[in-house]
PDB file of N, CA and C in Angstrom:
ATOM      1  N   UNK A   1      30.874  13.283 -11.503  1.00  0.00           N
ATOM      2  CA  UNK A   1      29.695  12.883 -10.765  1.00  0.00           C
ATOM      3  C   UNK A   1      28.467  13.634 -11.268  1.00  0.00           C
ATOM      4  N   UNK A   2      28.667  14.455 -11.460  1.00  0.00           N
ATOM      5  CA  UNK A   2      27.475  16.149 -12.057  1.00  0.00           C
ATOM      6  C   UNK A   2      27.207  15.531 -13.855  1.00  0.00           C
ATOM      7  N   UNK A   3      27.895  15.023 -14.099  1.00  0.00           N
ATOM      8  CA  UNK A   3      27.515  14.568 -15.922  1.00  0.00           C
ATOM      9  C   UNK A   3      26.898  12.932 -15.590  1.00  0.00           C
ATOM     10  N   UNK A   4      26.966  12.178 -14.709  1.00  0.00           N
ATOM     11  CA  UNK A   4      26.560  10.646 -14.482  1.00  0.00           C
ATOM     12  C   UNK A   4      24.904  11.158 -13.953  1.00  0.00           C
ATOM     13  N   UNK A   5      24.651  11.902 -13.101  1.00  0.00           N
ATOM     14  CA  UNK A   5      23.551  11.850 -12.665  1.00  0.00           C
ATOM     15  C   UNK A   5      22.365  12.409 -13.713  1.00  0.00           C
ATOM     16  N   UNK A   6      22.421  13.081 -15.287  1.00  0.00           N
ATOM     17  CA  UNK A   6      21.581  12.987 -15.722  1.00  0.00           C
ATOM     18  C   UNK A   6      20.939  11.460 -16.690  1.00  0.00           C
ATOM     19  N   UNK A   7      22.743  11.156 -17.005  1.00  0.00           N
ATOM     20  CA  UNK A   7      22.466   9.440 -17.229  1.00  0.00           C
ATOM     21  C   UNK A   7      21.591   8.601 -16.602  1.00  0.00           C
ATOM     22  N   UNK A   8      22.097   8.645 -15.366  1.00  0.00           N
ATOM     23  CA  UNK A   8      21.616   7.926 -14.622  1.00  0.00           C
ATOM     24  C   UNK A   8      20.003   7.756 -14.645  1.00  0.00           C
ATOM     25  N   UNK A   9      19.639   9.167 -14.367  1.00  0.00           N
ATOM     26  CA  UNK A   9      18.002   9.577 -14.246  1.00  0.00           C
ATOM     27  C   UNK A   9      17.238   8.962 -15.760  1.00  0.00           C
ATOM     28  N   UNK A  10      18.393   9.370 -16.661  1.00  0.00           N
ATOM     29  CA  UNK A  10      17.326   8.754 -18.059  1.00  0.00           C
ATOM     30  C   UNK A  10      17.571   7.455 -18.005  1.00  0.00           C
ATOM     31  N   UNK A  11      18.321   6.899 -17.623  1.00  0.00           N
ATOM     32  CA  UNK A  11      18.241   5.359 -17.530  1.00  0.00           C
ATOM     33  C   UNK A  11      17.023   4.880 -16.791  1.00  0.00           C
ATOM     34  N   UNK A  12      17.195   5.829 -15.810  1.00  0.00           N
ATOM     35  CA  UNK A  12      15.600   4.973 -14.634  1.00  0.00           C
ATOM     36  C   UNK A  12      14.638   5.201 -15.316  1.00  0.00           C
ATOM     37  N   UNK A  13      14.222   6.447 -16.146  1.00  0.00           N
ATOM     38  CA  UNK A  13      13.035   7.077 -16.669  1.00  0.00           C
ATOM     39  C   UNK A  13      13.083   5.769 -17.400  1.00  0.00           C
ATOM     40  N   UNK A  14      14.046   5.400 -18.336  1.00  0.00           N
ATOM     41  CA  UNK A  14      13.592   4.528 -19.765  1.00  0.00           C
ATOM     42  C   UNK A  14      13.526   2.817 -19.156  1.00  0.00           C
ATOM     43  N   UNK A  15      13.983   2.779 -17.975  1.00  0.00           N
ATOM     44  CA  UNK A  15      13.724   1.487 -16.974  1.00  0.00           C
ATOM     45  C   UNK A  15      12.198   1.338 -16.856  1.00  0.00           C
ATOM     46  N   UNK A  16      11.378   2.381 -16.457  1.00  0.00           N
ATOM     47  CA  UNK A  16       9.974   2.443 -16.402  1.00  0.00           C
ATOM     48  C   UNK A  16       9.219   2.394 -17.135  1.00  0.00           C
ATOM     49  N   UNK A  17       9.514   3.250 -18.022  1.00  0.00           N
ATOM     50  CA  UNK A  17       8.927   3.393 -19.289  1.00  0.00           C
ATOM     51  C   UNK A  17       8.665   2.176 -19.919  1.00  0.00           C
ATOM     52  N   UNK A  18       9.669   1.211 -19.827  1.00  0.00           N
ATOM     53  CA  UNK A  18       9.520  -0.148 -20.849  1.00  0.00           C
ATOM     54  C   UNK A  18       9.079  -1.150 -19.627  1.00  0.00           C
ATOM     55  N   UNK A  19       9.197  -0.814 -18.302  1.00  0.00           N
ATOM     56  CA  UNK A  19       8.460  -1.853 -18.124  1.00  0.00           C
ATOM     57  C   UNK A  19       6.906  -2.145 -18.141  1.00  0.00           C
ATOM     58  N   UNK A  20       6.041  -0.938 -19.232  1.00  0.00           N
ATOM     59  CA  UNK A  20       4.761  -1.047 -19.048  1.00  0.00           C
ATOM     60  C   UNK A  20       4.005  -2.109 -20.368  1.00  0.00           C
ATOM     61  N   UNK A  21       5.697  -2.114 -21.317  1.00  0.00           N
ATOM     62  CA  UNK A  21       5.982  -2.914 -22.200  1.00  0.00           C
ATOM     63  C   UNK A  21       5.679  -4.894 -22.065  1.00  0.00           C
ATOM     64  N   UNK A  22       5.720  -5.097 -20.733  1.00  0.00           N
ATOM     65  CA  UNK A  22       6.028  -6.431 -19.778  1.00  0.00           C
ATOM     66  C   UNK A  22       4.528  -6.963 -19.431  1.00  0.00           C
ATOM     67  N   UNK A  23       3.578  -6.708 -20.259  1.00  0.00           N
ATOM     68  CA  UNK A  23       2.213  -6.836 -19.408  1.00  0.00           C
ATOM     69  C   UNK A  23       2.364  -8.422 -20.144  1.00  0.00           C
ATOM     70  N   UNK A  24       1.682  -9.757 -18.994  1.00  0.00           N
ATOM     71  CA  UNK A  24       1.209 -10.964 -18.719  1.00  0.00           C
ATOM     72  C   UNK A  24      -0.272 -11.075 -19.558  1.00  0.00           C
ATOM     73  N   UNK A  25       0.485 -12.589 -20.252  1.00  0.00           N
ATOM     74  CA  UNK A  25      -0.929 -12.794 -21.401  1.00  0.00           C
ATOM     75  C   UNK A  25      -2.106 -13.565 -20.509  1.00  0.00           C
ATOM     76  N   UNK A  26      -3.097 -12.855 -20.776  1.00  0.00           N
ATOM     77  CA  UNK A  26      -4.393 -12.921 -19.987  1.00  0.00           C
ATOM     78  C   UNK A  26      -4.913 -14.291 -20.360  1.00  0.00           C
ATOM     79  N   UNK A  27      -4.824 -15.170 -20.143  1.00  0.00           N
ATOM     80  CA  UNK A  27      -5.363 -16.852 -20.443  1.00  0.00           C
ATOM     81  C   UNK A  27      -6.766 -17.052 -20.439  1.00  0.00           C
ATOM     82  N   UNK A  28      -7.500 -16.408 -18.992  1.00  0.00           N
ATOM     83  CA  UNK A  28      -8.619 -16.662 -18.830  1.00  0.00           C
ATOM     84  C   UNK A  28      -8.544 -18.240 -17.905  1.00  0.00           C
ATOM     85  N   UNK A  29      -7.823 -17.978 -17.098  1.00  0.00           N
ATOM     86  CA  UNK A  29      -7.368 -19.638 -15.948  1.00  0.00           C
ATOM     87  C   UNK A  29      -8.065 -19.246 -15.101  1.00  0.00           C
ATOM     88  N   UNK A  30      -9.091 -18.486 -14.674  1.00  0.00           N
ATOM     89  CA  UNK A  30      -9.696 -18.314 -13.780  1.00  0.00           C
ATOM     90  C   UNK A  30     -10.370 -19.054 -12.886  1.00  0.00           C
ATOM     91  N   UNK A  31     -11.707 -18.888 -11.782  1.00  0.00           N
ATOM     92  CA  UNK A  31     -12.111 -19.968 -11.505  1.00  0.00           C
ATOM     93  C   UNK A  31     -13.061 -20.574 -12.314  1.00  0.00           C
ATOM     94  N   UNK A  32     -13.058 -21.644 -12.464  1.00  0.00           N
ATOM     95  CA  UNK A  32     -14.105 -22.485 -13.346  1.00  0.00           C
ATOM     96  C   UNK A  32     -14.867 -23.403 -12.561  1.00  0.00           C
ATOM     97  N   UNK A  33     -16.334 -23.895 -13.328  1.00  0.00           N
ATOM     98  CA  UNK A  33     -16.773 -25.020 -12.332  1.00  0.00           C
ATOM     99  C   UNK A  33     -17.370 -25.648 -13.280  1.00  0.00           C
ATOM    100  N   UNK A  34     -18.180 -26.979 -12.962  1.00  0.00           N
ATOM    101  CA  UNK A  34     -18.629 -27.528 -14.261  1.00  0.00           C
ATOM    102  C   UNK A  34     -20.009 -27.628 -13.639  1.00  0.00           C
ATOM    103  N   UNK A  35     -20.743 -26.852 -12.554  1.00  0.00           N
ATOM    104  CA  UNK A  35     -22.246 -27.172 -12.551  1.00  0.00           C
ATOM    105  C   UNK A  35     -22.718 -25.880 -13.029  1.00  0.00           C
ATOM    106  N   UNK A  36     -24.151 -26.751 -13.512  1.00  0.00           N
ATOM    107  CA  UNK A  36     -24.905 -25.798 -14.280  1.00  0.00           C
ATOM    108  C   UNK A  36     -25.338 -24.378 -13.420  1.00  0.00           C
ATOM    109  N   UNK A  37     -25.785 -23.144 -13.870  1.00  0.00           N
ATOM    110  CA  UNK A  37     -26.211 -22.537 -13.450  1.00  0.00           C
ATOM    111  C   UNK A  37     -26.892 -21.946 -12.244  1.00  0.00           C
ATOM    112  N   UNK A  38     -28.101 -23.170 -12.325  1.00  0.00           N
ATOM    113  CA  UNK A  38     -29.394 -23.342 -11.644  1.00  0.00           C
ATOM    114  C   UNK A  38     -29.330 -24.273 -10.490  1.00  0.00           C
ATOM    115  N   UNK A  39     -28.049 -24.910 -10.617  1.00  0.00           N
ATOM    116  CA  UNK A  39     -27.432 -25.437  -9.800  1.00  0.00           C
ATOM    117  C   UNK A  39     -27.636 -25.009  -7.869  1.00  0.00           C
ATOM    118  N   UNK A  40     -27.725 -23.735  -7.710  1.00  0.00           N
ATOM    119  CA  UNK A  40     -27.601 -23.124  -7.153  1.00  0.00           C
ATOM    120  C   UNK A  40     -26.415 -23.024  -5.953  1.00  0.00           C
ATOM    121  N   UNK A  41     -25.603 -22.116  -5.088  1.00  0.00           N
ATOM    122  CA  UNK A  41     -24.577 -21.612  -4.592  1.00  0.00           C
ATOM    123  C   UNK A  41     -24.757 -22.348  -3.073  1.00  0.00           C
ATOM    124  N   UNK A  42     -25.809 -23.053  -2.408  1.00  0.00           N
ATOM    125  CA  UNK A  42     -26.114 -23.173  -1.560  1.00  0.00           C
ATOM    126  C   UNK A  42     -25.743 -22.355  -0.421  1.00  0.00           C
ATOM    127  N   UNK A  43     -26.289 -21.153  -1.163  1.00  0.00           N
ATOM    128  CA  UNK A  43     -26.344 -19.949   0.063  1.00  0.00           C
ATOM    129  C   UNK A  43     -27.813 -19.841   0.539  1.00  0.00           C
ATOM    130  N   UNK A  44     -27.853 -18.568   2.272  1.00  0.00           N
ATOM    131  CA  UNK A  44     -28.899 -18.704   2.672  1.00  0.00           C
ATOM    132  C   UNK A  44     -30.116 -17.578   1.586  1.00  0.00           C
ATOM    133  N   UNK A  45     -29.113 -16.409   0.944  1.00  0.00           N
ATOM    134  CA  UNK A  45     -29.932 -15.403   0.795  1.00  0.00           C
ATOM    135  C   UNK A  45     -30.182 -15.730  -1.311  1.00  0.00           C
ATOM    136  N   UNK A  46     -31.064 -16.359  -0.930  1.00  0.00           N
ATOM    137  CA  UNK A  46     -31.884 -16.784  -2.551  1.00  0.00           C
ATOM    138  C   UNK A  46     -33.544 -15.956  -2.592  1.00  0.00           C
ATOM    139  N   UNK A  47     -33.914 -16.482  -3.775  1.00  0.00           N
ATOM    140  CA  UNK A  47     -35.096 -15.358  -3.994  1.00  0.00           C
ATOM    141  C   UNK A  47     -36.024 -16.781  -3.167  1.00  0.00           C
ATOM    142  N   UNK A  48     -37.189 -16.180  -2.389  1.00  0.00           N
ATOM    143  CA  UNK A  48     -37.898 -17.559  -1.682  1.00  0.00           C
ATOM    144  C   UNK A  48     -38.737 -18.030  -3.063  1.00  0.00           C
ATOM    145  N   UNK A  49     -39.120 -17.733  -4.174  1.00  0.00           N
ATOM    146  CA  UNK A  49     -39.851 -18.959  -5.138  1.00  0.00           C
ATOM    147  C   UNK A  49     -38.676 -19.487  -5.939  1.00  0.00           C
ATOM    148  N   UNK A  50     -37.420 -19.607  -5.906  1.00  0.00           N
ATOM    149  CA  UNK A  50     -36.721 -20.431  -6.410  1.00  0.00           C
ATOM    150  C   UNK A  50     -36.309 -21.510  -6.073  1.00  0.00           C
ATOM    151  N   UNK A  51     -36.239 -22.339  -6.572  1.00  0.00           N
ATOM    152  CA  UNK A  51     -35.795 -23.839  -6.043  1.00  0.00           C
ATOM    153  C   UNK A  51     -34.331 -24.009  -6.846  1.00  0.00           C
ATOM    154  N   UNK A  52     -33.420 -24.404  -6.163  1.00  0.00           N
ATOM    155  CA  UNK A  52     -31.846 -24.965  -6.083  1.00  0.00           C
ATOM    156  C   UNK A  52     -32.101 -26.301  -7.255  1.00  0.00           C
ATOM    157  N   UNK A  53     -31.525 -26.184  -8.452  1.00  0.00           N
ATOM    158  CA  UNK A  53     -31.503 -27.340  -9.061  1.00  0.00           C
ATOM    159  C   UNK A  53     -32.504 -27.286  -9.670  1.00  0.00           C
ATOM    160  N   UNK A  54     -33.904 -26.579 -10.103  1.00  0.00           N
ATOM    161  CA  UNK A  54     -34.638 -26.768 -11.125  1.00  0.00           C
ATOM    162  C   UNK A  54     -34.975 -25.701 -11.772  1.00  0.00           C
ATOM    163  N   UNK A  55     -34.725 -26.430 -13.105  1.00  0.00           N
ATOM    164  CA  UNK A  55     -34.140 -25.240 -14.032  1.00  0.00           C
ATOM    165  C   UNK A  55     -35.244 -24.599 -14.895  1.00  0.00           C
ATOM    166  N   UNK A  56     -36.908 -25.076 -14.608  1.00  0.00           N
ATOM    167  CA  UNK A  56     -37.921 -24.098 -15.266  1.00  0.00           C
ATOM    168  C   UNK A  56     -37.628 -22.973 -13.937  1.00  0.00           C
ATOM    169  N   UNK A  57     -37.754 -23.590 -12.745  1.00  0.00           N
ATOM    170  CA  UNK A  57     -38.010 -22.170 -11.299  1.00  0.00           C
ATOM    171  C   UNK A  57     -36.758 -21.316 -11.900  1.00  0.00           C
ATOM    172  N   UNK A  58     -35.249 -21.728 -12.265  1.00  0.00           N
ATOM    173  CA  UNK A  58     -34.554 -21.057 -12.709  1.00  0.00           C
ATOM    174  C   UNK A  58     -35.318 -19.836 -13.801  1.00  0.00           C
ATOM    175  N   UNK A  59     -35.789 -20.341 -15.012  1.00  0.00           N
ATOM    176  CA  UNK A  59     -35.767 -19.688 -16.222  1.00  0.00           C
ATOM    177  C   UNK A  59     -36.818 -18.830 -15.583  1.00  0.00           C
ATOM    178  N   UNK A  60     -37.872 -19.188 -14.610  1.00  0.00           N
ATOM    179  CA  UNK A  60     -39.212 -18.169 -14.427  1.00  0.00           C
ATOM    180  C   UNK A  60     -38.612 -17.214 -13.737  1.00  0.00           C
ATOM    181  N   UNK A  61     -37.771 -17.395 -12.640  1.00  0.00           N
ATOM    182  CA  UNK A  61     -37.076 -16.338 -11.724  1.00  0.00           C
ATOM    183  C   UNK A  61     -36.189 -15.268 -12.514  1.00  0.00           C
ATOM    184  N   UNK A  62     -35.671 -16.165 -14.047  1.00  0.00           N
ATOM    185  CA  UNK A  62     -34.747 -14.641 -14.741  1.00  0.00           C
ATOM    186  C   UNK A  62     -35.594 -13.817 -15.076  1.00  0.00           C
ATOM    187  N   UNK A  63     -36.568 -14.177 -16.055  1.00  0.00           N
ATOM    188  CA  UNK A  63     -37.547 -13.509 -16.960  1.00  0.00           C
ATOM    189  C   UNK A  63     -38.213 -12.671 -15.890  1.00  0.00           C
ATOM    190  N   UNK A  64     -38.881 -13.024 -14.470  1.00  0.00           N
ATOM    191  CA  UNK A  64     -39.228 -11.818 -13.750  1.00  0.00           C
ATOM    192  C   UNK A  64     -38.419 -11.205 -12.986  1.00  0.00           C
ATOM    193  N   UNK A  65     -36.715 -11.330 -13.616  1.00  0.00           N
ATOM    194  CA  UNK A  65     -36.446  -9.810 -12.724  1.00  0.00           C
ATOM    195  C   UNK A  65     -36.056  -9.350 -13.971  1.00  0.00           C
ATOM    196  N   UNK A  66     -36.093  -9.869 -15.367  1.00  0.00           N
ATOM    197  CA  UNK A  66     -35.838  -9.200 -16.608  1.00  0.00           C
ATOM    198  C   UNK A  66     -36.975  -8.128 -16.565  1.00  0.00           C
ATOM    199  N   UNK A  67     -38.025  -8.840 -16.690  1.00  0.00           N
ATOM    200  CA  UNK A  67     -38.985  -7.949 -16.916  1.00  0.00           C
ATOM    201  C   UNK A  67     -39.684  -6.956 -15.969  1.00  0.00           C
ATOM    202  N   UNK A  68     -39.611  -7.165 -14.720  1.00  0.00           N
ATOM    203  CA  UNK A  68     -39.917  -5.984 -13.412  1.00  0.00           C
ATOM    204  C   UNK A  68     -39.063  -5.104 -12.953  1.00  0.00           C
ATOM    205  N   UNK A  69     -38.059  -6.214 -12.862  1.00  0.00           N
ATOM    206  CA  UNK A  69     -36.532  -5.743 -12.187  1.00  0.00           C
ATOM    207  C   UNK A  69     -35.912  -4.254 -13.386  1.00  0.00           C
ATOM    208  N   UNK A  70     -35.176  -5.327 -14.243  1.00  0.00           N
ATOM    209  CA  UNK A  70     -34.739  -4.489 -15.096  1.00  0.00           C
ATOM    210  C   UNK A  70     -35.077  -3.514 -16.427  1.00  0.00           C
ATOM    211  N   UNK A  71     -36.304  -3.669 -16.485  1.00  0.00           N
ATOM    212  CA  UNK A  71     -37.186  -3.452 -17.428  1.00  0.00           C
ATOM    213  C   UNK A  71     -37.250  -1.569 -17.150  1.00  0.00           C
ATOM    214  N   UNK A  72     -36.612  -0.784 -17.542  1.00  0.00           N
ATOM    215  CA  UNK A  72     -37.220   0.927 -17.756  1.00  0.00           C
ATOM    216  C   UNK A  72     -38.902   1.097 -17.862  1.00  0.00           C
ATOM    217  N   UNK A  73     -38.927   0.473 -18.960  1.00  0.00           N
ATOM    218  CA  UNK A  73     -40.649   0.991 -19.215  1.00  0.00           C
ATOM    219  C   UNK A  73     -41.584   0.694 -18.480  1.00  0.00           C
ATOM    220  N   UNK A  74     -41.477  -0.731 -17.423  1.00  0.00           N
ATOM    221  CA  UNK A  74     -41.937  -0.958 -16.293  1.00  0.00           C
ATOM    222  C   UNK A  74     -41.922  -0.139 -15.143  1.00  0.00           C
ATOM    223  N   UNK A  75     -40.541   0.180 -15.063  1.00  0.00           N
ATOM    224  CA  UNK A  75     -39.689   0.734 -13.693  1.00  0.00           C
ATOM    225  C   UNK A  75     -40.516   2.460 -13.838  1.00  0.00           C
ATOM    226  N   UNK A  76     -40.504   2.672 -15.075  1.00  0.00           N
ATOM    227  CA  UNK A  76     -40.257   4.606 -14.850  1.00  0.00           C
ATOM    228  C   UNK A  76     -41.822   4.804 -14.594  1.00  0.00           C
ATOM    229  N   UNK A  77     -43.265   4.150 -14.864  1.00  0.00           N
ATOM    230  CA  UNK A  77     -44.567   4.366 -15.011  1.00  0.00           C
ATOM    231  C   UNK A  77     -44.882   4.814 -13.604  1.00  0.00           C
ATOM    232  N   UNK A  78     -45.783   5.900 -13.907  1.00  0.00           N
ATOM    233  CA  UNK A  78     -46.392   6.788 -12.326  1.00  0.00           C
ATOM    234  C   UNK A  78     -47.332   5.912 -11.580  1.00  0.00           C
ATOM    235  N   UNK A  79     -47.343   5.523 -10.498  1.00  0.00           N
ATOM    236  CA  UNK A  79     -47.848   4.678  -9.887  1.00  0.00           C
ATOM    237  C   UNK A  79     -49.243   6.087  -9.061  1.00  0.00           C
TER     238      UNK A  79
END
């Protein structure tokens, strides 16, 4: 019984060990949808100058949080 139980233990160790071997091929099946973007989520909390479905209000609404929003050289200046 005293000589099985270190077997035993390396068996479980090498049981684990390989099952990190077992990883699932990532497909990318995720959720998908086929409307555009600008489409919008018909949620309540949107920016108020955007309009749902038109896609210049889209492109003007990225470019100003590109450029205010996320912009450093904007963001860091001493007011």
């Amino acid at each position: 019984m005293i000589k099985r139980t270190p077997i035993i233990l390396a068996a479980c160790v090498a049981v684990f060990a390989l099952t990190a071997c077992g990883e699932k091929p990532q497909t990318g099946m995720g959720v998908r949808t086929d409307a555009v973007p600008y489409a919008g989520t018909g949620s309540n909390f949107t920016e108020p100058g955007w309009k749902a479905g038109d896609k210049t209000s889209w492109e003007a609404q990225l470019k100003t949080r590109q450029q205010y929003g996320q912009n450093e050289y904007t963001r860091s200046q001493a007011k």
